[in-house]
C-alpha atoms as a PDB file:
ATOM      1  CA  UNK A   1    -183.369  27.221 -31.796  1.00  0.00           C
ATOM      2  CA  UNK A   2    -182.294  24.351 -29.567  1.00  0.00           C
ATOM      3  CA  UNK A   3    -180.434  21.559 -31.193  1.00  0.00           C
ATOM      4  CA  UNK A   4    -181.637  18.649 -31.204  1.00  0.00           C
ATOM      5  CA  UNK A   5    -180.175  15.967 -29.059  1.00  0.00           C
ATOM      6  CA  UNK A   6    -178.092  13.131 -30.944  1.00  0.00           C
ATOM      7  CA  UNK A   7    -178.872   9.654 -29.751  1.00  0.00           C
ATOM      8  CA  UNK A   8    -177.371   7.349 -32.060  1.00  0.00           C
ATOM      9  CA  UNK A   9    -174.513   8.003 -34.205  1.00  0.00           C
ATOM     10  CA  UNK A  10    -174.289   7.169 -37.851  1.00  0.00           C
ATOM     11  CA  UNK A  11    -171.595   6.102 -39.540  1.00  0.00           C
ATOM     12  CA  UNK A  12    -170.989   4.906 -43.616  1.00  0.00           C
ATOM     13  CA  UNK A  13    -169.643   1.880 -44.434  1.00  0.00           C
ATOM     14  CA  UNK A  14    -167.313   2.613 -47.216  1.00  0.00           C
ATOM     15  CA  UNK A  15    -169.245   4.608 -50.066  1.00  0.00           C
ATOM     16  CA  UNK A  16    -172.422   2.389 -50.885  1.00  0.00           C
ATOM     17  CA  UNK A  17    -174.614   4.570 -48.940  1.00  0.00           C
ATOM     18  CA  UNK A  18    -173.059   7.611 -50.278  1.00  0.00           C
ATOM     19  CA  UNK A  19    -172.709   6.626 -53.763  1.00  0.00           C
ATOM     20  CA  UNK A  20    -176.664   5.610 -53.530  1.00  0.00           C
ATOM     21  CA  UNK A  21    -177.431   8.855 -52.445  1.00  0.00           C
ATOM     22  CA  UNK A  22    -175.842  10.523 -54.609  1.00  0.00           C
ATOM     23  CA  UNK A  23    -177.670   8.871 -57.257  1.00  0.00           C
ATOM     24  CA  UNK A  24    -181.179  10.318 -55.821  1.00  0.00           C
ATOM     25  CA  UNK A  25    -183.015  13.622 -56.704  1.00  0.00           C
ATOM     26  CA  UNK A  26    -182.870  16.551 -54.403  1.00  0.00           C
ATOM     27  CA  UNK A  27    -186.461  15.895 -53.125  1.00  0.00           C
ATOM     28  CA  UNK A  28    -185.422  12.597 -51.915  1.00  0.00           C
ATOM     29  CA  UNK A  29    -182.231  13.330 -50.728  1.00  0.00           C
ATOM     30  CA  UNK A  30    -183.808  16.000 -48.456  1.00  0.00           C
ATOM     31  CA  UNK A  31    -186.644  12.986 -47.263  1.00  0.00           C
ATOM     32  CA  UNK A  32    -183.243  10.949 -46.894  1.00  0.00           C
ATOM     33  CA  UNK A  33    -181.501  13.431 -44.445  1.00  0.00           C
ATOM     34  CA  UNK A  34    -184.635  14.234 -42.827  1.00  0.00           C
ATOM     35  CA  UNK A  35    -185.463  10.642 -42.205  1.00  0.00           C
ATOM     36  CA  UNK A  36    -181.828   9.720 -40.966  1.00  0.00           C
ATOM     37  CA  UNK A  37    -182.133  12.247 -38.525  1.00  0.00           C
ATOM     38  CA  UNK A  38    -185.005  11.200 -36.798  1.00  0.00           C
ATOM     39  CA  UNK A  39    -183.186   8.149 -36.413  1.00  0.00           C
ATOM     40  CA  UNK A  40    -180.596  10.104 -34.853  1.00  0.00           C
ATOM     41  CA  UNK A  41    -182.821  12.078 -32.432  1.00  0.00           C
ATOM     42  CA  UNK A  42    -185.666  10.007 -31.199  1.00  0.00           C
ATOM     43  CA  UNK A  43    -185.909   7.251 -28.823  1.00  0.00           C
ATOM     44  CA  UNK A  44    -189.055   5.595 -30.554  1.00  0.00           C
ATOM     45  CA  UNK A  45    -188.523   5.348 -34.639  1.00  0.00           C
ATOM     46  CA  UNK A  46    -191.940   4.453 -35.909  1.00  0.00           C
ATOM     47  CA  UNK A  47    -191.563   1.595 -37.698  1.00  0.00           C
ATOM     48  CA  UNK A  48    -192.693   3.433 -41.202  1.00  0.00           C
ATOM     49  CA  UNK A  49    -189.440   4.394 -41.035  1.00  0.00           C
ATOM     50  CA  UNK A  50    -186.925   2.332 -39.226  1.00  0.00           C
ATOM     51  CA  UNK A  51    -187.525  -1.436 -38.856  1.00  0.00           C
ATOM     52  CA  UNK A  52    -186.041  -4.971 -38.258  1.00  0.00           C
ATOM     53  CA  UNK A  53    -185.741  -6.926 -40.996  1.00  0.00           C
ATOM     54  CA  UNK A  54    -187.232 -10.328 -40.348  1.00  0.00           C
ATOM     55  CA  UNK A  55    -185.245 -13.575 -41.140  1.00  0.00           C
ATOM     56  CA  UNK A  56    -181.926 -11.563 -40.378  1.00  0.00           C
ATOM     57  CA  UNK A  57    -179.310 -11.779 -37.694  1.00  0.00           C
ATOM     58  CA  UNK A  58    -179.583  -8.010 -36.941  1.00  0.00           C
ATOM     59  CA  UNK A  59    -179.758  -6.214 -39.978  1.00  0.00           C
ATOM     60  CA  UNK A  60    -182.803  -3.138 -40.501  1.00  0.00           C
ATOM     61  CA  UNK A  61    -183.856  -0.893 -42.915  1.00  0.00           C
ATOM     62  CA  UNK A  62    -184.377   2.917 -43.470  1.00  0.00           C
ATOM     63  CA  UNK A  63    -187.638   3.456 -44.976  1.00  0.00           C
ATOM     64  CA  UNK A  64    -188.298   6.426 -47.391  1.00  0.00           C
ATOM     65  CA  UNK A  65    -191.199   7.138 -49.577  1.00  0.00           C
ATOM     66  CA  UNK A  66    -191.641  10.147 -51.965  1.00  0.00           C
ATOM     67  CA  UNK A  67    -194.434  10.614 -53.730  1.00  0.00           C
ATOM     68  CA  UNK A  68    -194.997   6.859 -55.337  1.00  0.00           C
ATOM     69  CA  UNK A  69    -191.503   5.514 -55.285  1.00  0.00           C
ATOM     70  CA  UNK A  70    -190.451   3.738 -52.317  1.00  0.00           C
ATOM     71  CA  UNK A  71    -186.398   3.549 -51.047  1.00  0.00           C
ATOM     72  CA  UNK A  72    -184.822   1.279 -48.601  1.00  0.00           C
ATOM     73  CA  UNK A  73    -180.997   1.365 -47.079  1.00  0.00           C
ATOM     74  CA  UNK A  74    -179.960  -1.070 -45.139  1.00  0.00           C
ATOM     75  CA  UNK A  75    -178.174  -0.932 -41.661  1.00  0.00           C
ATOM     76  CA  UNK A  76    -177.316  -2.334 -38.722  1.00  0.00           C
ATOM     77  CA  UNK A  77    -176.345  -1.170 -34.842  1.00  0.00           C
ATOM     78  CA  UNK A  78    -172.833  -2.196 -33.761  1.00  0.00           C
ATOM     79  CA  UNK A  79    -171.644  -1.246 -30.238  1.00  0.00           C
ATOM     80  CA  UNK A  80    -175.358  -0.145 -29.180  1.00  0.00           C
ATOM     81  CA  UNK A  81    -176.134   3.816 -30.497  1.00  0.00           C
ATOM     82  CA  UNK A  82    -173.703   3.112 -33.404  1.00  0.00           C
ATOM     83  CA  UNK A  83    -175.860   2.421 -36.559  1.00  0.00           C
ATOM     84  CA  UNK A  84    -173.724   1.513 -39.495  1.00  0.00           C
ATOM     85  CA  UNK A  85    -175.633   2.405 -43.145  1.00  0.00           C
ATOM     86  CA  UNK A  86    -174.989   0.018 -46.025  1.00  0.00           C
ATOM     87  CA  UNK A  87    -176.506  -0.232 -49.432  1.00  0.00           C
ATOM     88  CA  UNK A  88    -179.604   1.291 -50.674  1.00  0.00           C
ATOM     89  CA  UNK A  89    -182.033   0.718 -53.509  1.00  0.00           C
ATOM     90  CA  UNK A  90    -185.292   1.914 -54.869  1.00  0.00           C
ATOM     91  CA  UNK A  91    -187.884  -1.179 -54.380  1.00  0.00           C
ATOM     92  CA  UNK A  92    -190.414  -1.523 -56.620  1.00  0.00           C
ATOM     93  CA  UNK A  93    -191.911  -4.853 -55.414  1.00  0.00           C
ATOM     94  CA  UNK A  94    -193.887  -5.378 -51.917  1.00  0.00           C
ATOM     95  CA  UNK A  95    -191.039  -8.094 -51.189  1.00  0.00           C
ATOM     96  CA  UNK A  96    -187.417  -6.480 -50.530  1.00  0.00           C
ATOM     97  CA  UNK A  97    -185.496  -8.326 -53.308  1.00  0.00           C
ATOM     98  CA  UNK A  98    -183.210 -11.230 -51.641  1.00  0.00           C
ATOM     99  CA  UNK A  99    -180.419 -10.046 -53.790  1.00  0.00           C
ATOM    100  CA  UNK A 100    -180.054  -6.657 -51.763  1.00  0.00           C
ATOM    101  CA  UNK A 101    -180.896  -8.353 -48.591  1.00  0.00           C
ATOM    102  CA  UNK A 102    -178.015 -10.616 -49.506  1.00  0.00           C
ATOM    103  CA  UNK A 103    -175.621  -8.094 -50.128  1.00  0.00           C
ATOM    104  CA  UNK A 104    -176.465  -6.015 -47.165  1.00  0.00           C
ATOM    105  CA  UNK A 105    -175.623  -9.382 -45.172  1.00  0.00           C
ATOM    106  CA  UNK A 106    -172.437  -9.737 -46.902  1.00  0.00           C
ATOM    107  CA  UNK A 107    -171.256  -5.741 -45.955  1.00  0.00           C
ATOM    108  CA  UNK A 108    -172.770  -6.483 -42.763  1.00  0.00           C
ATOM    109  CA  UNK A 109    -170.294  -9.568 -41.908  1.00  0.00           C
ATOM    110  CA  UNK A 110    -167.523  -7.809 -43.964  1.00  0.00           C
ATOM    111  CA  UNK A 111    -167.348  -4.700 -41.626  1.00  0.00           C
ATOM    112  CA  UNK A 112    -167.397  -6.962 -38.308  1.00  0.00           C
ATOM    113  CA  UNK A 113    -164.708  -9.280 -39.864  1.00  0.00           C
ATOM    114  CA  UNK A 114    -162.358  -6.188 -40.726  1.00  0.00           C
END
């Protein structure tokens, strides 16, 4: 089987991604990874599952749905293939809630500033 090849690394930013994940059931954790590494390997992420987050200086989101619940983790690229994951969340509104948009920003400037 030929491996597939990488195209952007991924990186955590301290443990919020982990610590979200690790809060997930194996069925979405294995939608997670799968997800994550299509953003790893492909040159055109469909935007179901990758995409800009308007009214932000950079920041995007990781989309995951299984079966009716719906989970987001925020990111962003630094250095051009380098995509940095932040804090995730299960949404349960159509609107991403400004509090973990808010956050994400704050990680976001946090990890440039250190």
């Amino acid at each position: 089987m030929e491996r597939e090849k990488i195209i952007r690394e991924i990186f955590y930013y301290k443990n919020y991604y982990l610590d979200f994940f690790d809060s997930l059931n194996l069925e979405t954790k294995k939608k997670m990874n799968w997800t994550i590494k299509l953003i790893a390997t492909l040159e055109m992420v469909p935007e179901k599952y990758f995409k800009h987050i308007n009214s932000t200086k950079g920041l995007f989101e990781i989309r995951v749905e299984v079966n009716s619940n719906t989970f987001r983790v925020f990111c962003f690229f630094d250095k051009g293939r380098l995509i940095i994951l932040l804090n995730g969340f299960q949404k349960k509104t159509q609107k991403t809630p400004l509090k973990e948009i808010q956050l994400a920003e704050r990680l976001m400037k946090e990890y440039f500033d250190e």
